[in-house]
PDB file of N, CA and C in Angstrom:
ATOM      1  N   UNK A   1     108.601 111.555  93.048  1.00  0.00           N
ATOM      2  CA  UNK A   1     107.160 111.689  93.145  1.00  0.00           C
ATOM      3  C   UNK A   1     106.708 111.765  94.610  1.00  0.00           C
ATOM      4  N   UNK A   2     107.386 110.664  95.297  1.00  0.00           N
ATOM      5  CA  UNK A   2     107.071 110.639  96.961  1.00  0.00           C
ATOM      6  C   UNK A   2     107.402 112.269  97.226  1.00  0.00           C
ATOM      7  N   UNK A   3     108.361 113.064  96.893  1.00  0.00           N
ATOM      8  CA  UNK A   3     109.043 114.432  97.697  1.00  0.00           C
ATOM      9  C   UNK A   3     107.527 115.236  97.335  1.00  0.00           C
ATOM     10  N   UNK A   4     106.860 115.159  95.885  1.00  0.00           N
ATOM     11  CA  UNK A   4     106.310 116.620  95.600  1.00  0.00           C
ATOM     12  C   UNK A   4     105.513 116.040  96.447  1.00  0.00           C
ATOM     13  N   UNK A   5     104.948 114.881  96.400  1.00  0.00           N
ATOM     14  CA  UNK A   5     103.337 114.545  97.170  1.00  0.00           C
ATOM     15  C   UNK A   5     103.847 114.914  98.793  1.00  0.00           C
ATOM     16  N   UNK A   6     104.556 114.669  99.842  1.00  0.00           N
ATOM     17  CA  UNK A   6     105.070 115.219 100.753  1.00  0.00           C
ATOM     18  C   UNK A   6     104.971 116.598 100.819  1.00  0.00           C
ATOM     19  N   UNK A   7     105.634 117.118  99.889  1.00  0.00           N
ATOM     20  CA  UNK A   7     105.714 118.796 100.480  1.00  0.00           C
ATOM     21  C   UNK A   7     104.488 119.209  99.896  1.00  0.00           C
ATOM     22  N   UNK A   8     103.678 118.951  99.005  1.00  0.00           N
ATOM     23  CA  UNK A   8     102.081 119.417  98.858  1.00  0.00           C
ATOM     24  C   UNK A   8     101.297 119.563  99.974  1.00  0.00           C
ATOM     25  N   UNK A   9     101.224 118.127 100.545  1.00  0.00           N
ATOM     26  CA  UNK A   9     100.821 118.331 101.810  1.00  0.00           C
ATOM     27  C   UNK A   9     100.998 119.023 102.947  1.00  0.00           C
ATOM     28  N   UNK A  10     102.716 119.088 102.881  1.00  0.00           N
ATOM     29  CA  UNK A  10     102.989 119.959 103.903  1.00  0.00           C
ATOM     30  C   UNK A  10     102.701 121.539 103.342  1.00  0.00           C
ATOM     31  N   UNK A  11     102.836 121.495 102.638  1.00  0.00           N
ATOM     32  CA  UNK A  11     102.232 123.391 102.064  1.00  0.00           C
ATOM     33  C   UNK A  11     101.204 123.404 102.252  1.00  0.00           C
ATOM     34  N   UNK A  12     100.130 122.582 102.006  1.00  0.00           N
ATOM     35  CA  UNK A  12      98.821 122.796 101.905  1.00  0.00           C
ATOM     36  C   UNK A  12      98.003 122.432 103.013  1.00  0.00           C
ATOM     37  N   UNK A  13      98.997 121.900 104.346  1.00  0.00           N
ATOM     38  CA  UNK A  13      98.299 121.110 105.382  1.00  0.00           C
ATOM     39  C   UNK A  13      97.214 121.983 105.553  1.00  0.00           C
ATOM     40  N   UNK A  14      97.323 122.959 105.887  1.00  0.00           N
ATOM     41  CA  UNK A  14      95.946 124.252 106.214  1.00  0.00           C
ATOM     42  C   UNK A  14      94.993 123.866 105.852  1.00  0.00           C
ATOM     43  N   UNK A  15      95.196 123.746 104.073  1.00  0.00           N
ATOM     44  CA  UNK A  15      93.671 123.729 103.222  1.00  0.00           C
ATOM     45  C   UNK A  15      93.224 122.168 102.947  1.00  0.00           C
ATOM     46  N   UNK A  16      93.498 121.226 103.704  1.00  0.00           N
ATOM     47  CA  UNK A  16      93.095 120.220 103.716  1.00  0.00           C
ATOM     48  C   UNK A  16      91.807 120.023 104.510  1.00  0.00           C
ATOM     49  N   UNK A  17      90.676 119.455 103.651  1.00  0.00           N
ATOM     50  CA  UNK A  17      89.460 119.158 104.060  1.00  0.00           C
ATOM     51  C   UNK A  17      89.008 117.874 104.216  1.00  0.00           C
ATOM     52  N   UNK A  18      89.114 117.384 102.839  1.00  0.00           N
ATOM     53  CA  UNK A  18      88.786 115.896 103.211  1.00  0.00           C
ATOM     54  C   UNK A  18      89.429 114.897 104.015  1.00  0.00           C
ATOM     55  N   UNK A  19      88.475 114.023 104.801  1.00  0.00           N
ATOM     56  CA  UNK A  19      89.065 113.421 106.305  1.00  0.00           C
ATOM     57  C   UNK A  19      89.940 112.044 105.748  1.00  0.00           C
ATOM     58  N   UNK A  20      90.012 111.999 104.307  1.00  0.00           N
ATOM     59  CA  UNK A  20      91.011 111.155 104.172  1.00  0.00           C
ATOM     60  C   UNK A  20      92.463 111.378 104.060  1.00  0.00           C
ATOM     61  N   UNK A  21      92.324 112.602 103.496  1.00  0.00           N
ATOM     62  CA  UNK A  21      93.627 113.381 103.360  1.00  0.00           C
ATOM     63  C   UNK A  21      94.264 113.655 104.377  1.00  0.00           C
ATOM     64  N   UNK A  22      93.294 114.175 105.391  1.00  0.00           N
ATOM     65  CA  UNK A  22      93.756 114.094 106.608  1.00  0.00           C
ATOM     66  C   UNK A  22      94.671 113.279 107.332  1.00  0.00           C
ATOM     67  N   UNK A  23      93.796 111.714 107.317  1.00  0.00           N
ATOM     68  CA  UNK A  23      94.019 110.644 107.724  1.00  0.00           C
ATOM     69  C   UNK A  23      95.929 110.401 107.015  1.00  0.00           C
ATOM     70  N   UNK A  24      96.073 110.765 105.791  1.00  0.00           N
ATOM     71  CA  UNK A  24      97.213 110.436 105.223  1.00  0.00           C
ATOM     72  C   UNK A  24      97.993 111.531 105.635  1.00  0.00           C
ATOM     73  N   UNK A  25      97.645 112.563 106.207  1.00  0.00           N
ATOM     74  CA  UNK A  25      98.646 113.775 106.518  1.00  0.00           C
ATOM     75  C   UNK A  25      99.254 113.519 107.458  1.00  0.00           C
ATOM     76  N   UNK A  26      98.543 113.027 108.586  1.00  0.00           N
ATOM     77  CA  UNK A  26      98.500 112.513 110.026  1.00  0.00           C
ATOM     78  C   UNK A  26      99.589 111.099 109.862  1.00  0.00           C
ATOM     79  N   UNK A  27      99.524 110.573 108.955  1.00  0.00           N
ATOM     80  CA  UNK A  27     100.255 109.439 108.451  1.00  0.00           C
ATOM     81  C   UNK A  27     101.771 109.471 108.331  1.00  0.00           C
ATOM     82  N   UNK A  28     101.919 110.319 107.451  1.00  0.00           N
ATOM     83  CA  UNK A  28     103.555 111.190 107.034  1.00  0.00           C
ATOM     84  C   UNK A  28     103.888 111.874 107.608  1.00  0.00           C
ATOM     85  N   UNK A  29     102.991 112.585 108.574  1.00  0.00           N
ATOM     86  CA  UNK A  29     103.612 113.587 109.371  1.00  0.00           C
ATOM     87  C   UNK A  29     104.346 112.852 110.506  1.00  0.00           C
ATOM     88  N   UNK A  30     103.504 111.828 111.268  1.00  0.00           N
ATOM     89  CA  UNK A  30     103.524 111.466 112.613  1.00  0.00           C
ATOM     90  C   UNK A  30     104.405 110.591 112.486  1.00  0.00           C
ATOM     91  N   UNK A  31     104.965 110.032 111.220  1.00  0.00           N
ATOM     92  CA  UNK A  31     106.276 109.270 110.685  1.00  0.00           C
ATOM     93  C   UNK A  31     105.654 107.681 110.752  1.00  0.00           C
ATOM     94  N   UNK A  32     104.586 107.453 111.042  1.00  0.00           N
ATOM     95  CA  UNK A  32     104.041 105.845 110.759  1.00  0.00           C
ATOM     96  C   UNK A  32     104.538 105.197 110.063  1.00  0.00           C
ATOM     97  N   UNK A  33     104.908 106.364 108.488  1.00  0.00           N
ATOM     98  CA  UNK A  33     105.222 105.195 108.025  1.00  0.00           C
ATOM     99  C   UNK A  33     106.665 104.576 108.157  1.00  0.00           C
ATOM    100  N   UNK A  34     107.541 105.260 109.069  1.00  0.00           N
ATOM    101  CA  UNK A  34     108.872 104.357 109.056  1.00  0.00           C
ATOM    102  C   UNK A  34     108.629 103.236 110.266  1.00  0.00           C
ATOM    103  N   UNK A  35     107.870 102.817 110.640  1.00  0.00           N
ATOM    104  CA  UNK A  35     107.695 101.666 111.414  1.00  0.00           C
ATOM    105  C   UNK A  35     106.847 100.771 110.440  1.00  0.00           C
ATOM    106  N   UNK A  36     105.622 101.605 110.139  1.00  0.00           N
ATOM    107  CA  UNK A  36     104.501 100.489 109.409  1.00  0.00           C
ATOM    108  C   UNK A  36     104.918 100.478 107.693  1.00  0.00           C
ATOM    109  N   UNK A  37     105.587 101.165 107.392  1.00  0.00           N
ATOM    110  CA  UNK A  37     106.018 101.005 105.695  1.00  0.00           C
ATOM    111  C   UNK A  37     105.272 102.467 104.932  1.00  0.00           C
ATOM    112  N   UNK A  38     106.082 102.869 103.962  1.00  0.00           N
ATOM    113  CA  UNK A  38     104.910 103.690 103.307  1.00  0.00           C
ATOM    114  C   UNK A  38     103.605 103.702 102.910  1.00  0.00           C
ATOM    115  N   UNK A  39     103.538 102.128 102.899  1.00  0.00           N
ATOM    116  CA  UNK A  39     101.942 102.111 102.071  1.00  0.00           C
ATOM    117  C   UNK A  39     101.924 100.668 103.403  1.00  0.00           C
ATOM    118  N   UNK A  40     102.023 100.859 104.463  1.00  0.00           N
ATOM    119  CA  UNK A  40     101.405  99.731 105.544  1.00  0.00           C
ATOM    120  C   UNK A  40     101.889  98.460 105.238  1.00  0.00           C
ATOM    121  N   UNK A  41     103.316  98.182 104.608  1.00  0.00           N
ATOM    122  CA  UNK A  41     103.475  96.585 104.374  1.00  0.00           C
ATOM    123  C   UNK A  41     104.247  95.993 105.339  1.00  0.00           C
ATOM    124  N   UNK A  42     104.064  97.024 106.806  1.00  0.00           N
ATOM    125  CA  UNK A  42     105.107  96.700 107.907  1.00  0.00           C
ATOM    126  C   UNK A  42     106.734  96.425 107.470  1.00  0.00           C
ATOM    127  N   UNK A  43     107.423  97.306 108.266  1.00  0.00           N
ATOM    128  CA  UNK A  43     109.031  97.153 108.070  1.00  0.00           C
ATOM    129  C   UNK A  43     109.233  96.485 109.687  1.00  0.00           C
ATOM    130  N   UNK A  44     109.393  97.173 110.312  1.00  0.00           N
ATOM    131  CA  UNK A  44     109.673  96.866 112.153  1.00  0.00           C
ATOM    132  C   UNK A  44     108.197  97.047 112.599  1.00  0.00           C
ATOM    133  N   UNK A  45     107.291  97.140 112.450  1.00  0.00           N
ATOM    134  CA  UNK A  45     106.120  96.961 113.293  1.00  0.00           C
ATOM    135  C   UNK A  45     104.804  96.653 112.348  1.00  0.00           C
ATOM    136  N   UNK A  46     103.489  96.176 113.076  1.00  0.00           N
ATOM    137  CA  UNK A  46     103.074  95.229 112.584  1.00  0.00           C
ATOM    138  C   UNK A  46     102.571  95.689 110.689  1.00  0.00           C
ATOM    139  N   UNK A  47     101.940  94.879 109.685  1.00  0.00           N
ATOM    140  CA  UNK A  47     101.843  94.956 108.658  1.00  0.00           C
ATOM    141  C   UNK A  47      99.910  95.301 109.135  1.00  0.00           C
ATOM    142  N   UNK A  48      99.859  96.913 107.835  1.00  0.00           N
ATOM    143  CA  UNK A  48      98.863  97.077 108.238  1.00  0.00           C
ATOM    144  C   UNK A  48      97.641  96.667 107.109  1.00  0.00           C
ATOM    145  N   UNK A  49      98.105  96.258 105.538  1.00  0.00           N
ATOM    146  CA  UNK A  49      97.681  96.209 104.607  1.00  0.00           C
ATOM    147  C   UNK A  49      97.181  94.691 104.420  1.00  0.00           C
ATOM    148  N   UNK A  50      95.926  94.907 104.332  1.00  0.00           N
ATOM    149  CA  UNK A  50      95.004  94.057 104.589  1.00  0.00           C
ATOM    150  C   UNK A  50      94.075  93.663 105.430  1.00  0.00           C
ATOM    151  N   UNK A  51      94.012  94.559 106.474  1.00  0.00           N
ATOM    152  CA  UNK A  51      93.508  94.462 107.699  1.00  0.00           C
ATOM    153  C   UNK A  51      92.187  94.965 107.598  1.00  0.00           C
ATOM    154  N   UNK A  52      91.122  94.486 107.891  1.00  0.00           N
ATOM    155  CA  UNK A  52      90.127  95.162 107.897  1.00  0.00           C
ATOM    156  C   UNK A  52      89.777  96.498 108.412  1.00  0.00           C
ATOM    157  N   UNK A  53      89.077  97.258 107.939  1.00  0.00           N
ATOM    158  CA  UNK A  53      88.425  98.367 109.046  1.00  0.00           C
ATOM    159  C   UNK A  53      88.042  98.465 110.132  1.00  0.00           C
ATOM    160  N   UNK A  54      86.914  97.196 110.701  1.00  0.00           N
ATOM    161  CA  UNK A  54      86.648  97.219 112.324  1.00  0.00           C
ATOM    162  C   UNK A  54      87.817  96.981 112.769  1.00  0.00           C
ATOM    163  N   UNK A  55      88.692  95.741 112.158  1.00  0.00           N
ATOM    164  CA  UNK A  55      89.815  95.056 112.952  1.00  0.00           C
ATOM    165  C   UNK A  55      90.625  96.526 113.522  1.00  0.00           C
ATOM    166  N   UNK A  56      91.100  97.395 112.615  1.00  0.00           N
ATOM    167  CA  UNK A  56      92.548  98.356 112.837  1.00  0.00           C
ATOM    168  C   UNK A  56      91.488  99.531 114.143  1.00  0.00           C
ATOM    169  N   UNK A  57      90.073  99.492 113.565  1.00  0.00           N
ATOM    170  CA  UNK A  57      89.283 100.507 114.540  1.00  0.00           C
ATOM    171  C   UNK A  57      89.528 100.191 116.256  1.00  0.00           C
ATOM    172  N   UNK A  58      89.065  99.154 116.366  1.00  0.00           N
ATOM    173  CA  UNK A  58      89.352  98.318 117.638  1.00  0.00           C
ATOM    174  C   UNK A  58      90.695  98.829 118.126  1.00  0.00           C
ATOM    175  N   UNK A  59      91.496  98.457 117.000  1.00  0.00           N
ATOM    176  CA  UNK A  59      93.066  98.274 117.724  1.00  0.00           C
ATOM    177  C   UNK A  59      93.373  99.539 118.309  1.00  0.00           C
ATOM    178  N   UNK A  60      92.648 100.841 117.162  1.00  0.00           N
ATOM    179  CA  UNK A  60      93.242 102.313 117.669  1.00  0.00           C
ATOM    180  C   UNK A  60      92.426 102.287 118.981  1.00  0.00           C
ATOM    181  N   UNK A  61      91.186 101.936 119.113  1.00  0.00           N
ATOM    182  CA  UNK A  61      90.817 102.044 120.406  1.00  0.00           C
ATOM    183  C   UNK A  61      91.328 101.566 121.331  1.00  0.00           C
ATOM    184  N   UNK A  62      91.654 100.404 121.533  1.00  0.00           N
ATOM    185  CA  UNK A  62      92.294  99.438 122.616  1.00  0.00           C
ATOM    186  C   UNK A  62      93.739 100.378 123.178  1.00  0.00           C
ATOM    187  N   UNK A  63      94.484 101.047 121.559  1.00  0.00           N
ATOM    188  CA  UNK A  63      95.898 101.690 122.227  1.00  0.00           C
ATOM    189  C   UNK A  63      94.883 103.319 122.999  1.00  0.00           C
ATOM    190  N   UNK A  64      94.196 104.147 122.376  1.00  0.00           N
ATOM    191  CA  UNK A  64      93.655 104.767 122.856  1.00  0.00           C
ATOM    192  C   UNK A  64      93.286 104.820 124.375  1.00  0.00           C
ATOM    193  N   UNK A  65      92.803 103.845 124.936  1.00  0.00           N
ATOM    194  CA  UNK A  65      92.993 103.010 126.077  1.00  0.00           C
ATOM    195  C   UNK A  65      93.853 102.844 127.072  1.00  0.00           C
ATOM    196  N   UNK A  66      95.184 102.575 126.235  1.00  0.00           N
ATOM    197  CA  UNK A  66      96.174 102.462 126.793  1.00  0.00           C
ATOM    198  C   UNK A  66      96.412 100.304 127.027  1.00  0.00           C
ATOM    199  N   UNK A  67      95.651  99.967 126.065  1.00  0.00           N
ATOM    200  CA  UNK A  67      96.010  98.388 126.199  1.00  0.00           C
ATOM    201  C   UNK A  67      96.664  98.209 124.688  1.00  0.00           C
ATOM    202  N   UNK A  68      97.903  97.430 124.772  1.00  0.00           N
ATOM    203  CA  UNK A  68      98.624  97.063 123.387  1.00  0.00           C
ATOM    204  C   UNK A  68      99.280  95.308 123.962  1.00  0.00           C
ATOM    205  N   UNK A  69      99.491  94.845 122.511  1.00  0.00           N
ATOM    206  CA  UNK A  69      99.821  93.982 122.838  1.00  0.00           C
ATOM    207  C   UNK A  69     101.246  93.432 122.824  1.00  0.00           C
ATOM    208  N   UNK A  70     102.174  94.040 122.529  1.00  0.00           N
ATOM    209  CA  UNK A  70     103.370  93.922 123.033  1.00  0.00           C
ATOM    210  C   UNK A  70     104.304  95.167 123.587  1.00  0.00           C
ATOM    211  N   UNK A  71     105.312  94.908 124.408  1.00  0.00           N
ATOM    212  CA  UNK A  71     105.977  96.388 124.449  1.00  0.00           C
ATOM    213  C   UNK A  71     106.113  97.141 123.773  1.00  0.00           C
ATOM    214  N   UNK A  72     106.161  96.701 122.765  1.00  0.00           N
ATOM    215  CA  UNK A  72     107.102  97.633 121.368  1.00  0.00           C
ATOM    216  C   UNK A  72     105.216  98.475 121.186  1.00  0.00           C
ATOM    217  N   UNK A  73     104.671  98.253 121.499  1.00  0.00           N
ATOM    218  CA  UNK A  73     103.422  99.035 121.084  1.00  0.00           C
ATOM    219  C   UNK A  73     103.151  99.864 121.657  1.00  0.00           C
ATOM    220  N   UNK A  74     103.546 100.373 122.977  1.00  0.00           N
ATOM    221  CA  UNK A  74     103.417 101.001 123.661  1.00  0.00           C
ATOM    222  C   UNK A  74     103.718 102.592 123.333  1.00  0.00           C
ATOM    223  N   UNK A  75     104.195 102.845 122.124  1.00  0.00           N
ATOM    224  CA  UNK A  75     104.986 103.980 121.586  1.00  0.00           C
ATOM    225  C   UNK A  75     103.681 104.640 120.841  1.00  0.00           C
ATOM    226  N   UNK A  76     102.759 103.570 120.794  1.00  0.00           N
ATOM    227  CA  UNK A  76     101.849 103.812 119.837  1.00  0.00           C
ATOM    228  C   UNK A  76     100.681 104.387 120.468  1.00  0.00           C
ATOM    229  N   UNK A  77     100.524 104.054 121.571  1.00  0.00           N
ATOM    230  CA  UNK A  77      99.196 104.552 122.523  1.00  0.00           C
ATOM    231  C   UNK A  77      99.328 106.335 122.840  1.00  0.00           C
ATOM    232  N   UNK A  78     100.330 106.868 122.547  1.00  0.00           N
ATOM    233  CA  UNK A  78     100.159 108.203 122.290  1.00  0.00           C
ATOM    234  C   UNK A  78      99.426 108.787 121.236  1.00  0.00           C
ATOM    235  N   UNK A  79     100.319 108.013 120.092  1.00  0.00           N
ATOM    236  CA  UNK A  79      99.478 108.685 118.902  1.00  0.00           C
ATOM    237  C   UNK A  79      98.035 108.638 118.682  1.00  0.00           C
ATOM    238  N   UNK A  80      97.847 107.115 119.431  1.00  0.00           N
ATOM    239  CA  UNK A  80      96.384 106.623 119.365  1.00  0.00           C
ATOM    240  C   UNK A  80      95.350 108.006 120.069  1.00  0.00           C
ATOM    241  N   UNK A  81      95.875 108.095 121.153  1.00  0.00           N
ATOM    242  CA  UNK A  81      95.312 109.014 122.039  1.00  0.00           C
ATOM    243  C   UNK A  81      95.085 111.083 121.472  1.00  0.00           C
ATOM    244  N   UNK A  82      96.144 110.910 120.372  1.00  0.00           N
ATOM    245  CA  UNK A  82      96.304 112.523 120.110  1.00  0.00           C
ATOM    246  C   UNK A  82      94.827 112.599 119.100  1.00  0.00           C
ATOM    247  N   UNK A  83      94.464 111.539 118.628  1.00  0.00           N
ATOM    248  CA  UNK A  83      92.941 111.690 117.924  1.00  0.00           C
ATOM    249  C   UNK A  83      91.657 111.576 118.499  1.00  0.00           C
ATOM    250  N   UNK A  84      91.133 112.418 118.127  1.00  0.00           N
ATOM    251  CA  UNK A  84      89.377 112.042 118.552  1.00  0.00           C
ATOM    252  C   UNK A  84      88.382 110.952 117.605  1.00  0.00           C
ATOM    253  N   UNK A  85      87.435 110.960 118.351  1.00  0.00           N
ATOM    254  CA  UNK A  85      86.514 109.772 117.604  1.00  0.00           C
ATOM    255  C   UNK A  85      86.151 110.364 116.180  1.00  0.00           C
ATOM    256  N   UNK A  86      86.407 110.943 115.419  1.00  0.00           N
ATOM    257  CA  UNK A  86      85.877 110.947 114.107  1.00  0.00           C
ATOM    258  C   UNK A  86      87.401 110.683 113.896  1.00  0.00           C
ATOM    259  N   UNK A  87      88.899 111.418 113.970  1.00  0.00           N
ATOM    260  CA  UNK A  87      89.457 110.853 113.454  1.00  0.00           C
ATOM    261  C   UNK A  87      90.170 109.385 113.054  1.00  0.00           C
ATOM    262  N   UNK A  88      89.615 108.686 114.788  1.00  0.00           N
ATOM    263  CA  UNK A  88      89.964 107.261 114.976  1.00  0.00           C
ATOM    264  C   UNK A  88      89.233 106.931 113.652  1.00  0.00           C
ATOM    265  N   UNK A  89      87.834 107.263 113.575  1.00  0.00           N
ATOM    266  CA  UNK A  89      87.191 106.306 112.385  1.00  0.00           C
ATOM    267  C   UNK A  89      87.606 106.830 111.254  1.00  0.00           C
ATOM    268  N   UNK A  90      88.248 107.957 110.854  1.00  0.00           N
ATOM    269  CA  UNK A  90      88.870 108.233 109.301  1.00  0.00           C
ATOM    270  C   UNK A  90      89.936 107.647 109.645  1.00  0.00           C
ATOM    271  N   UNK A  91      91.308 107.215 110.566  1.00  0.00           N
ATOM    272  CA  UNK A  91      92.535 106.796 110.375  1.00  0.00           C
ATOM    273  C   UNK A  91      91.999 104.905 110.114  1.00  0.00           C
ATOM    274  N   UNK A  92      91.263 104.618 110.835  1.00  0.00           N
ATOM    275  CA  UNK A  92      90.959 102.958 110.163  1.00  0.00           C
ATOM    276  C   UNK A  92      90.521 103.053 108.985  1.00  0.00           C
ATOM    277  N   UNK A  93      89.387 103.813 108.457  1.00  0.00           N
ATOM    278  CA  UNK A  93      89.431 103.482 106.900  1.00  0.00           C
ATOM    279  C   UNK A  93      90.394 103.774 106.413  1.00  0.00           C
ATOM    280  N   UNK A  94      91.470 104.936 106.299  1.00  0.00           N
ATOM    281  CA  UNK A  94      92.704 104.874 105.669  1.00  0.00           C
ATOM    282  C   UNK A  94      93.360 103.757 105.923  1.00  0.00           C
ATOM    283  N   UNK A  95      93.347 103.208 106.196  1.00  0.00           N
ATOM    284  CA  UNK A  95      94.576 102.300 106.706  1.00  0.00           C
ATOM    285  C   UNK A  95      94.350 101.084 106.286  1.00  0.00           C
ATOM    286  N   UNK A  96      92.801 100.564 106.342  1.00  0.00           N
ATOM    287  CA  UNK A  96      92.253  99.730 105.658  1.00  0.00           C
ATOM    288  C   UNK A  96      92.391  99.653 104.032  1.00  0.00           C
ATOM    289  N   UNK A  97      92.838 101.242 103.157  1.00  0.00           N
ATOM    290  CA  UNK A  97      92.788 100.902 102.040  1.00  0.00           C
ATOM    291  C   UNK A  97      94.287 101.130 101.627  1.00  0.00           C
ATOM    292  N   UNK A  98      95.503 101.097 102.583  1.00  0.00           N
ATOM    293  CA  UNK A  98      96.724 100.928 101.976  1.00  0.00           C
ATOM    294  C   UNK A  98      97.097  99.740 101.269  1.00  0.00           C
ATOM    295  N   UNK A  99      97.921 100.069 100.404  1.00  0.00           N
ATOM    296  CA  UNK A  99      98.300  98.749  99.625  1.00  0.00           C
ATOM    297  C   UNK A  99      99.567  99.413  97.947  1.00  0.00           C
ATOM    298  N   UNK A 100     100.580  98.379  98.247  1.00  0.00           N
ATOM    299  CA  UNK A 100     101.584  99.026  97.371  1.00  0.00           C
ATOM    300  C   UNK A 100     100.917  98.712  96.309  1.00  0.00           C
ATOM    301  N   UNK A 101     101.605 100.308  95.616  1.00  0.00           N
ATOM    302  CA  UNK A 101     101.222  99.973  94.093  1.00  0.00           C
ATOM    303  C   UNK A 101     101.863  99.202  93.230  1.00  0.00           C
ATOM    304  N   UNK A 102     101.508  98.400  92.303  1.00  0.00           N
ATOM    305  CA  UNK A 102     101.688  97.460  91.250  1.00  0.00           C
ATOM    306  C   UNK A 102     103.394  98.069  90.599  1.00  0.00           C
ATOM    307  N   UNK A 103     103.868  99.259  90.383  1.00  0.00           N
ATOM    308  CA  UNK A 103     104.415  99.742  89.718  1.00  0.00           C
ATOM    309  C   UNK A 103     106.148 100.388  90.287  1.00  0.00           C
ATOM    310  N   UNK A 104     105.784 100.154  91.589  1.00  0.00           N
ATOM    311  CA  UNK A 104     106.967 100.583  92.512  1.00  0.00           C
ATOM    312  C   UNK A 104     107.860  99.845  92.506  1.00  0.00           C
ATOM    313  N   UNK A 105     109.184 100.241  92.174  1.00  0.00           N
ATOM    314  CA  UNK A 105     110.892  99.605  92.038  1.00  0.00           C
ATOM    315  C   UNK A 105     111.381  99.237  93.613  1.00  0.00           C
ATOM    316  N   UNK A 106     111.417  98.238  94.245  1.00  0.00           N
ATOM    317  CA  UNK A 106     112.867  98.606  95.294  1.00  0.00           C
ATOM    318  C   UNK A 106     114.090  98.325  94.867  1.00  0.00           C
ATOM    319  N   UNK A 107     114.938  99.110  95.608  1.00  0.00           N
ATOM    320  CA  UNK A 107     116.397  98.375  95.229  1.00  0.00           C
ATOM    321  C   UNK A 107     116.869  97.253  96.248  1.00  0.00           C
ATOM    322  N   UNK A 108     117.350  96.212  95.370  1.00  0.00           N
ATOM    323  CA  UNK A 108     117.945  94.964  96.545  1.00  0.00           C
ATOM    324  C   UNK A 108     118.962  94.791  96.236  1.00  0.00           C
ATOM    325  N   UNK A 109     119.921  94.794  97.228  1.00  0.00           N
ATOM    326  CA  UNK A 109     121.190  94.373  97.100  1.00  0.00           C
ATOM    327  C   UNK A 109     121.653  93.204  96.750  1.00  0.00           C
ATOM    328  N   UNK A 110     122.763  92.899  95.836  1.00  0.00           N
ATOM    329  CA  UNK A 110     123.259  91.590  95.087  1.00  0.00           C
ATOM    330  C   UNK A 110     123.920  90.789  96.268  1.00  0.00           C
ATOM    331  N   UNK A 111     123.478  89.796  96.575  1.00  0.00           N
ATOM    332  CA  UNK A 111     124.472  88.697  97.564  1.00  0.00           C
ATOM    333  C   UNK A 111     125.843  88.693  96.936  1.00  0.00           C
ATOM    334  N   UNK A 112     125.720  88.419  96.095  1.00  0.00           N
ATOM    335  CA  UNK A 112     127.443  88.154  95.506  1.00  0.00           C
ATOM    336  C   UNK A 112     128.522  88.890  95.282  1.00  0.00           C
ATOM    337  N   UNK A 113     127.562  90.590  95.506  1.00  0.00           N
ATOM    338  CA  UNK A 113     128.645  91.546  95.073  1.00  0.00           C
ATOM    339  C   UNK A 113     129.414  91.721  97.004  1.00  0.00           C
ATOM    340  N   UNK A 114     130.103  91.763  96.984  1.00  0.00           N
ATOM    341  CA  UNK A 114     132.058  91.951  97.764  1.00  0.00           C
ATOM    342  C   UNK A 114     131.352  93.416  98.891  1.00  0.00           C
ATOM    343  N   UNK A 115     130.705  94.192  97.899  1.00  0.00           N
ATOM    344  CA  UNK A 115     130.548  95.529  98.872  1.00  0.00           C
ATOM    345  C   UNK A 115     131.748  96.563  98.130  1.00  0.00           C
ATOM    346  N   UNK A 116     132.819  96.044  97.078  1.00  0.00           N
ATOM    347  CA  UNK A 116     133.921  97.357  96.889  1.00  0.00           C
ATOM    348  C   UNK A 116     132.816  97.541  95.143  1.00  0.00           C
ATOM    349  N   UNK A 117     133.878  98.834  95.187  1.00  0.00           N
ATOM    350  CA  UNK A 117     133.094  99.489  94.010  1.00  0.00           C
ATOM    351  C   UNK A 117     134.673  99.074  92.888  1.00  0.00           C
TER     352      UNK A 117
END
C-alpha cells in the first residue's frame, strides 16, 4: 500500500494542488521520513507526533534561521530553508497531524531465536 501511495505521488507530483499534499510530498520525497519515522514517531531524530502546530512552526523557523538545537540538527536547517513562508505554515500543520495508524503490523524480532534458519 505504502509503494502505490509513493509512486502516485511521484507520478502525479505535477498535478498536486492541495498544500497538504504538498506538505506530504515534500515529506517522502526529502526522505524525513527515515530520520523522523513514516508517520513522525521518530526513529534517529526527534519524535514529531504530537507536537503542536505553533510548537513544530517555531522550530522550522528557528532551523530556517539557521539556530538548532543539537548537532545532529544541523542537517535539517537546509531543508528548513528550501521552503517559503506559506510552505513553512503547510509543513507544521502536516506534521502536527501525523500519527500511526491503529492497524499497522511491525515485524519484531524473537530474542530467543539463535539467528540460523
Amino acid at each position: 500500500m505504502k509503494r502505490i501511495l509513493l509512486y502516485t505521488l511521484l507520478t502525479l507530483s505535477p498535478m498536486i494542488a492541495d498544500d497538504m499534499q504538498k506538505a506530504e510530498y515534500f515529506y517522502l520525497t526529502h526522505g524525513c521520513q527515515s530520520c523522523h519515522g513514516m508517520y513522525g514517531e521518530g526513529v534517529s531524530a526527534p519524535r514529531l507526533q504530537g507536537v503542536k502546530e505553533k510548537v513544530l512552526y517555531e522550530r522550522l523557523k528557528n532551523l530556517q534561521a539557521g539556530k538548532t538545537r543539537t548537532t545532529m540538527g544541523s542537517v535539517m536547517i537546509s531543508f528548513a530553508q528550501s521552503m517559503d513562508e506559506n510552505m513553512t505554515r503547510t509543513m507544521a500543520k502536516y506534521l502536527s497531524t501525523l500519527k500511526t495508524p491503529e492497524n499497522i503490523e511491525y515485524y519484531e524480532e524473537d530474542p530467543n531465536e539463535d539467528g540460523t534458519s
